[in-house]
N, C-alpha and C. Protein backbone atom coordinates (compact mmCIF):
# COMPACT_ATOMS: atom_id res chain seq x y z
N UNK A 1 0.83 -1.18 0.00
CA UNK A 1 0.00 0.00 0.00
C UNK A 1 0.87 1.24 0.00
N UNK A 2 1.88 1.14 0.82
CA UNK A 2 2.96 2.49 0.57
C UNK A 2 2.53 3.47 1.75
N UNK A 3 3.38 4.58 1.46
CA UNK A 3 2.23 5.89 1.91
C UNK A 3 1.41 6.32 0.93
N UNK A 4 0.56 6.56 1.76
CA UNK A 4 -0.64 7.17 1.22
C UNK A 4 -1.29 8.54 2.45
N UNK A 5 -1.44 9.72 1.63
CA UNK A 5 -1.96 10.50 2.32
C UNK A 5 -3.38 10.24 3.11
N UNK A 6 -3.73 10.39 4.38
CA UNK A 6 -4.68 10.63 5.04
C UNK A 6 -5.77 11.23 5.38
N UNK A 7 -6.73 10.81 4.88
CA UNK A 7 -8.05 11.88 4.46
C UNK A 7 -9.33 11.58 5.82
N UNK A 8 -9.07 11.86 7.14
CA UNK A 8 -10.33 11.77 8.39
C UNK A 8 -11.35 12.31 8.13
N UNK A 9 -12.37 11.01 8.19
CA UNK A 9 -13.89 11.66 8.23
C UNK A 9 -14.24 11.16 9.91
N UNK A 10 -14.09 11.85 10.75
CA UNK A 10 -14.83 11.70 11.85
C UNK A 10 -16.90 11.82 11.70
N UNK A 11 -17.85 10.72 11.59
CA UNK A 11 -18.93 11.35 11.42
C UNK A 11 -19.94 10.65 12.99
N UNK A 12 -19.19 10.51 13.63
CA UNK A 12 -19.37 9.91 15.49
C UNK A 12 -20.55 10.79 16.16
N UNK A 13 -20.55 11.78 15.97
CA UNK A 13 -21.13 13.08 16.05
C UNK A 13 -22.66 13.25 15.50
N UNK A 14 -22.79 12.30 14.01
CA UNK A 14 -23.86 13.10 13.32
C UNK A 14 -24.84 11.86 13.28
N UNK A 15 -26.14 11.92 13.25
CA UNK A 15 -27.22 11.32 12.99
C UNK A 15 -27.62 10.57 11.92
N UNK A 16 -28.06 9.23 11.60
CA UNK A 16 -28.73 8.97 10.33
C UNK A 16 -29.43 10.16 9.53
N UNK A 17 -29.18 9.86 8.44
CA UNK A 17 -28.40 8.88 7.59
C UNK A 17 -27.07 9.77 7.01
N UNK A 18 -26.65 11.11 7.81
CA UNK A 18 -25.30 11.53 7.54
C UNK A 18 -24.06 11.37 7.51
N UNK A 19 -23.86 9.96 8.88
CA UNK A 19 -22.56 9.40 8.46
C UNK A 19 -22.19 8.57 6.84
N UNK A 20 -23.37 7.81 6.77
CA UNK A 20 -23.40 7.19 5.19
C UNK A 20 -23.77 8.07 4.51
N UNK A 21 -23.76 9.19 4.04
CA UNK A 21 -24.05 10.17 3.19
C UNK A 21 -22.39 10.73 2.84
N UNK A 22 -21.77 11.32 3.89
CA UNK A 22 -20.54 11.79 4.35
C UNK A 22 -19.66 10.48 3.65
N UNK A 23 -20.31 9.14 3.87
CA UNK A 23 -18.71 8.61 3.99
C UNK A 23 -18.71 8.23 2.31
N UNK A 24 -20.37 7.54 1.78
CA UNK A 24 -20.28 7.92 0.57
C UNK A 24 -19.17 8.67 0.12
N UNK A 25 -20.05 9.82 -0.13
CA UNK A 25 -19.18 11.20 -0.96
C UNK A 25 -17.68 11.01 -0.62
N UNK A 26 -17.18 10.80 0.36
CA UNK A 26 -15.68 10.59 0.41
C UNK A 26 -14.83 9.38 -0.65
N UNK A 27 -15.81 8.46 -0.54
CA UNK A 27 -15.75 7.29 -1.56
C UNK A 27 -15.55 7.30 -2.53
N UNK A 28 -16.59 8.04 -3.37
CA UNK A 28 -16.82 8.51 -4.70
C UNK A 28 -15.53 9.73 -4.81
N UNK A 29 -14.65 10.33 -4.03
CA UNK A 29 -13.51 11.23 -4.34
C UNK A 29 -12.38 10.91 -4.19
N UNK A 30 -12.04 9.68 -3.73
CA UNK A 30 -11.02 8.91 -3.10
C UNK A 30 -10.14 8.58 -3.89
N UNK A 31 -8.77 9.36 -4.24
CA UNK A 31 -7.50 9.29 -4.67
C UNK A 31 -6.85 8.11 -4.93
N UNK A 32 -6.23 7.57 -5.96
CA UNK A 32 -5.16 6.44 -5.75
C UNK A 32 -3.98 6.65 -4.45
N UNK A 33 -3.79 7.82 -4.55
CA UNK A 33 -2.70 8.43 -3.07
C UNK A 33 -3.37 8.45 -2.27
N UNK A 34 -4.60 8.38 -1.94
CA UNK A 34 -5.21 8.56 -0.58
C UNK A 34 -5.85 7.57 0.39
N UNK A 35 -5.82 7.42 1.22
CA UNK A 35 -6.46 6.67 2.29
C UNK A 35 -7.65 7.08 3.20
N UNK A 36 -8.80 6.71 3.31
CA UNK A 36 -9.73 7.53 4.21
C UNK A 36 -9.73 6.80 5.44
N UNK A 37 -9.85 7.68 6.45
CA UNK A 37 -9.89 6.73 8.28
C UNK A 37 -11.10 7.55 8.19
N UNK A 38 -11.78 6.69 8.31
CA UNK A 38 -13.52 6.37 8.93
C UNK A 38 -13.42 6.51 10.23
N UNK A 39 -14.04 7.02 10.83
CA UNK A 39 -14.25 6.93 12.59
C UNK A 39 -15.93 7.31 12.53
N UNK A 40 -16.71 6.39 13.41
CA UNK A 40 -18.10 6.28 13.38
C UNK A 40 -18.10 5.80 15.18
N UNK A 41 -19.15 6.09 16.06
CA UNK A 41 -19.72 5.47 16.66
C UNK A 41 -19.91 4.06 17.05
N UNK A 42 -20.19 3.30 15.73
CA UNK A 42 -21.00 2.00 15.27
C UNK A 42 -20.07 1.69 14.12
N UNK A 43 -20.35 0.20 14.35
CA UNK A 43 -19.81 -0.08 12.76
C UNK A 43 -20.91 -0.19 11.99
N UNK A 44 -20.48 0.36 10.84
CA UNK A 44 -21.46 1.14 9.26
C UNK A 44 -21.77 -0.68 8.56
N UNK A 45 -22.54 -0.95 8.85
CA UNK A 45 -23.24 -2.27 8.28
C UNK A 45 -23.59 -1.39 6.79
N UNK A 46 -24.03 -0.60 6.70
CA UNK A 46 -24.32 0.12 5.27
C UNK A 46 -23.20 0.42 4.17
N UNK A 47 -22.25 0.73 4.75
CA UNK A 47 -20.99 1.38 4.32
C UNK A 47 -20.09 -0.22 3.34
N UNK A 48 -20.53 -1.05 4.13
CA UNK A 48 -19.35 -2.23 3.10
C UNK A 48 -20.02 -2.59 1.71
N UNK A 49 -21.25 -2.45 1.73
CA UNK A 49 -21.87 -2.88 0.27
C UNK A 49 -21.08 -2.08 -0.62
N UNK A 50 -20.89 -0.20 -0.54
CA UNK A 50 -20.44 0.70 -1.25
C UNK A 50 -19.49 0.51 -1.55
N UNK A 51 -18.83 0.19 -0.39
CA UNK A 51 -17.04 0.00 -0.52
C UNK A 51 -16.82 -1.09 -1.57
N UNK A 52 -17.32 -2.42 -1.07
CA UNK A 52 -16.84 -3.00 -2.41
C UNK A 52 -17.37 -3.06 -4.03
N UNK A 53 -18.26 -2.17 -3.76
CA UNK A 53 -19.07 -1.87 -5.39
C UNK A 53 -18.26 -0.64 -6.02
N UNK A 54 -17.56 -0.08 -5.08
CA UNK A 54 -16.55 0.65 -6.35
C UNK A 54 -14.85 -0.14 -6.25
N UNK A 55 -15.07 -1.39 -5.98
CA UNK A 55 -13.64 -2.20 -5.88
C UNK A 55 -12.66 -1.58 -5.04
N UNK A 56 -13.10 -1.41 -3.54
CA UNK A 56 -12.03 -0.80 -2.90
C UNK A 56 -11.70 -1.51 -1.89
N UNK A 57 -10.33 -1.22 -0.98
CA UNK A 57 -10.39 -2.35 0.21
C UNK A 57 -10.35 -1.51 1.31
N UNK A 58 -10.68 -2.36 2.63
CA UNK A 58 -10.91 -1.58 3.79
C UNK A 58 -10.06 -2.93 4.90
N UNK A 59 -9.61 -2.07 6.39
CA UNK A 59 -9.32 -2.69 7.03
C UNK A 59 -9.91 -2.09 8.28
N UNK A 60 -10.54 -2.68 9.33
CA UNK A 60 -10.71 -2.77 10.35
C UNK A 60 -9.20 -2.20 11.46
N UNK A 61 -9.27 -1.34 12.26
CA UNK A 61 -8.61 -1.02 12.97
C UNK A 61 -9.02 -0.51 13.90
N UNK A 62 -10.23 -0.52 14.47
CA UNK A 62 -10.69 0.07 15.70
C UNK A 62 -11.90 -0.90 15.92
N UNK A 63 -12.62 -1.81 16.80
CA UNK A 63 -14.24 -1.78 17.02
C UNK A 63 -14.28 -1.93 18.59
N UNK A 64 -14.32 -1.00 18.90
CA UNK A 64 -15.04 -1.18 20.67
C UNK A 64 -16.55 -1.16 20.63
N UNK A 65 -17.19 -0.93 21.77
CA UNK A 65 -18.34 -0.58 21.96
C UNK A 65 -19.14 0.70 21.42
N UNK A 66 -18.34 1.58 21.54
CA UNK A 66 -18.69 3.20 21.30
C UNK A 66 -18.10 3.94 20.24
N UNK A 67 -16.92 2.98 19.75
CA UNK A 67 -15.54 3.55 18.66
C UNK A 67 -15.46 2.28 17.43
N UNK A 68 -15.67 3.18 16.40
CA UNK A 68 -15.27 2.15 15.21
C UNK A 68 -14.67 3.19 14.52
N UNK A 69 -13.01 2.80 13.34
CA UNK A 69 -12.51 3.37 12.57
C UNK A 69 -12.20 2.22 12.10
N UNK A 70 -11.64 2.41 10.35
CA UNK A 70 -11.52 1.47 9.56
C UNK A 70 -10.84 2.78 8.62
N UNK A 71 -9.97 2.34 7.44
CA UNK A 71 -9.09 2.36 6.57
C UNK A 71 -9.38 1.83 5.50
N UNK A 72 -9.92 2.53 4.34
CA UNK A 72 -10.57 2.47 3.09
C UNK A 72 -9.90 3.26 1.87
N UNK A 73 -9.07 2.44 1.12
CA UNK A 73 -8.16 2.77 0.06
C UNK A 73 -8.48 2.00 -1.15
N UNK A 74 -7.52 2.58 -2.41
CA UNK A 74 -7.65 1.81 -3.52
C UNK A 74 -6.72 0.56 -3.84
């Protein structure tokens, strides 16, 4: 994977259906150089269909109770 620049969407904060709206749109702009860190509340049961319908990969790096982040690149 290399480096890859770092693009944080914190959306922990915001209400249905704005984190999947937010993380969308990040998706759909997402750089060969870039990497997005997801940080949510919850893990996004919505969010993996997208991810792999535009052929991208993701890794898990956070799931507690209250904290989920994950790592979503090309």
């Amino acid at each position: 994977m290399g480096t890859k620049k770092e693009i944080i969407l914190d959306v922990s904060e915001l209400e249905a259906p704005y984190p999947l709206v937010e993380a969308i749109n990040a998706l759909n702009s997402l750089q060969d150089e870039e990497v997005l860190i997801f940080r949510h509340r919850m893990n996004p049961q919505m969010l993996f269909q997208n991810i792999l319908a535009l052929g991208l990969h993701y890794e898990i790096t956070k799931e507690d109770e209250n904290e989920f982040e994950m790592r979503i690149y090309k």
